[in-house]
Protein backbone atom coordinates (compact mmCIF):
# COMPACT_ATOMS: atom_id res chain seq x y z
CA UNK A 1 -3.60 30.88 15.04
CA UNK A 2 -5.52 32.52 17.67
CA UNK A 3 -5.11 36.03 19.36
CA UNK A 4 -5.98 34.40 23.06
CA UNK A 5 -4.56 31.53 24.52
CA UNK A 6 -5.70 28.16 25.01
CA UNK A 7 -4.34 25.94 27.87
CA UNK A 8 -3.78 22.61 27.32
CA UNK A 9 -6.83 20.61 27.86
CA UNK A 10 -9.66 23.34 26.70
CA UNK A 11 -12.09 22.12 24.41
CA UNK A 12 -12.38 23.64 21.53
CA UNK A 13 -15.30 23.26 18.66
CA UNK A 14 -14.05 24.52 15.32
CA UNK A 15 -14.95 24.70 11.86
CA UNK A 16 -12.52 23.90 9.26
CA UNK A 17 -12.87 25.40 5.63
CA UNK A 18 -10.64 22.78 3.41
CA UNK A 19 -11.70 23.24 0.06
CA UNK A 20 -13.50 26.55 -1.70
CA UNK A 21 -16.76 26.12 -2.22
CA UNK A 22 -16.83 22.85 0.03
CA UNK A 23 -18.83 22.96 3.25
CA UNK A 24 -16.86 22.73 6.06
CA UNK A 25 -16.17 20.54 8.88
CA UNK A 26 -17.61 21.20 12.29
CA UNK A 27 -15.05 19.35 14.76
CA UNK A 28 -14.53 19.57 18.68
CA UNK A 29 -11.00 18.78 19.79
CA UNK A 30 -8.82 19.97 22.99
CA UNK A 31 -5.72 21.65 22.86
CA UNK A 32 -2.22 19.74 23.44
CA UNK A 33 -0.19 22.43 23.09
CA UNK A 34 0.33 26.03 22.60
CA UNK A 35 2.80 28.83 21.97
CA UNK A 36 2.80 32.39 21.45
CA UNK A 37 4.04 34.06 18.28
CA UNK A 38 5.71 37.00 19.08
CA UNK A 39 6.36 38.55 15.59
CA UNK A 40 2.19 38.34 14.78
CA UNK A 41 1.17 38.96 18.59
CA UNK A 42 -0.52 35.25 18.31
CA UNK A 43 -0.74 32.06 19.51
CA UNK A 44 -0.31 28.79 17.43
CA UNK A 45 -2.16 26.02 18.86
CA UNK A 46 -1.87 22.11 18.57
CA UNK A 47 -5.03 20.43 18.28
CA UNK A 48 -6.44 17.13 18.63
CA UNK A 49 -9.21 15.88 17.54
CA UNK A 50 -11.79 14.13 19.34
CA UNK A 51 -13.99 12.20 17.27
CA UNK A 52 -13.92 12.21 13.05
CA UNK A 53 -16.44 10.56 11.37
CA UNK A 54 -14.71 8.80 8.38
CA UNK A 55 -16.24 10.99 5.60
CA UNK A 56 -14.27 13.70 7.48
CA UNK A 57 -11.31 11.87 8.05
CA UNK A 58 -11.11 11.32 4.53
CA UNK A 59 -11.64 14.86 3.72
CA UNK A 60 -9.11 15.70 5.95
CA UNK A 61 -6.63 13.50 4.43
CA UNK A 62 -7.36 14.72 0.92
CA UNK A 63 -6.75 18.31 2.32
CA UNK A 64 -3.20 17.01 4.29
CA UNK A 65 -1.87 15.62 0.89
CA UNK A 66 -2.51 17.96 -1.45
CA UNK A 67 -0.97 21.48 -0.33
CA UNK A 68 -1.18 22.99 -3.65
CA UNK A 69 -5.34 22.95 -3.23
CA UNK A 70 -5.16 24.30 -0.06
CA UNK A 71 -6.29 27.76 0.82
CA UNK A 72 -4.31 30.37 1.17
């Protein structure tokens, strides 16, 4: 979610906090899509990716499949 936003195309780096305690992942992406959110006054935002390295891949993965060690 963002508060401003993002047209499709703008690049975007980002750092992703998967797991407590973990360090995160530093990523750059572009946006594919966006919409705003009227009931929070936000915008959700579709990202993809531009390059993962496979240890982040992985960790990305782990984090996909396993909702209940997600944070909340």
């Amino acid at each position: 979610m963002s508060t401003l936003p993002f047209p499709i195309g703008s690049e975007l780096q980002l750092e992703l906090v998967l797991f407590a305690g973990e360090e995160p992942l530093t990523v750059e992406g572009h946006t594919v899509w966006f919409q705003f959110v009227p009931s929070g006054e936000q915008y959700e935002l579709g990202i993809a990716f531009d390059a993962l390295s496979q240890q982040y891949k992985r960790r990305l993965s782990m984090y996909l499949s396993n909702p209940s060690l997600q944070l909340t």
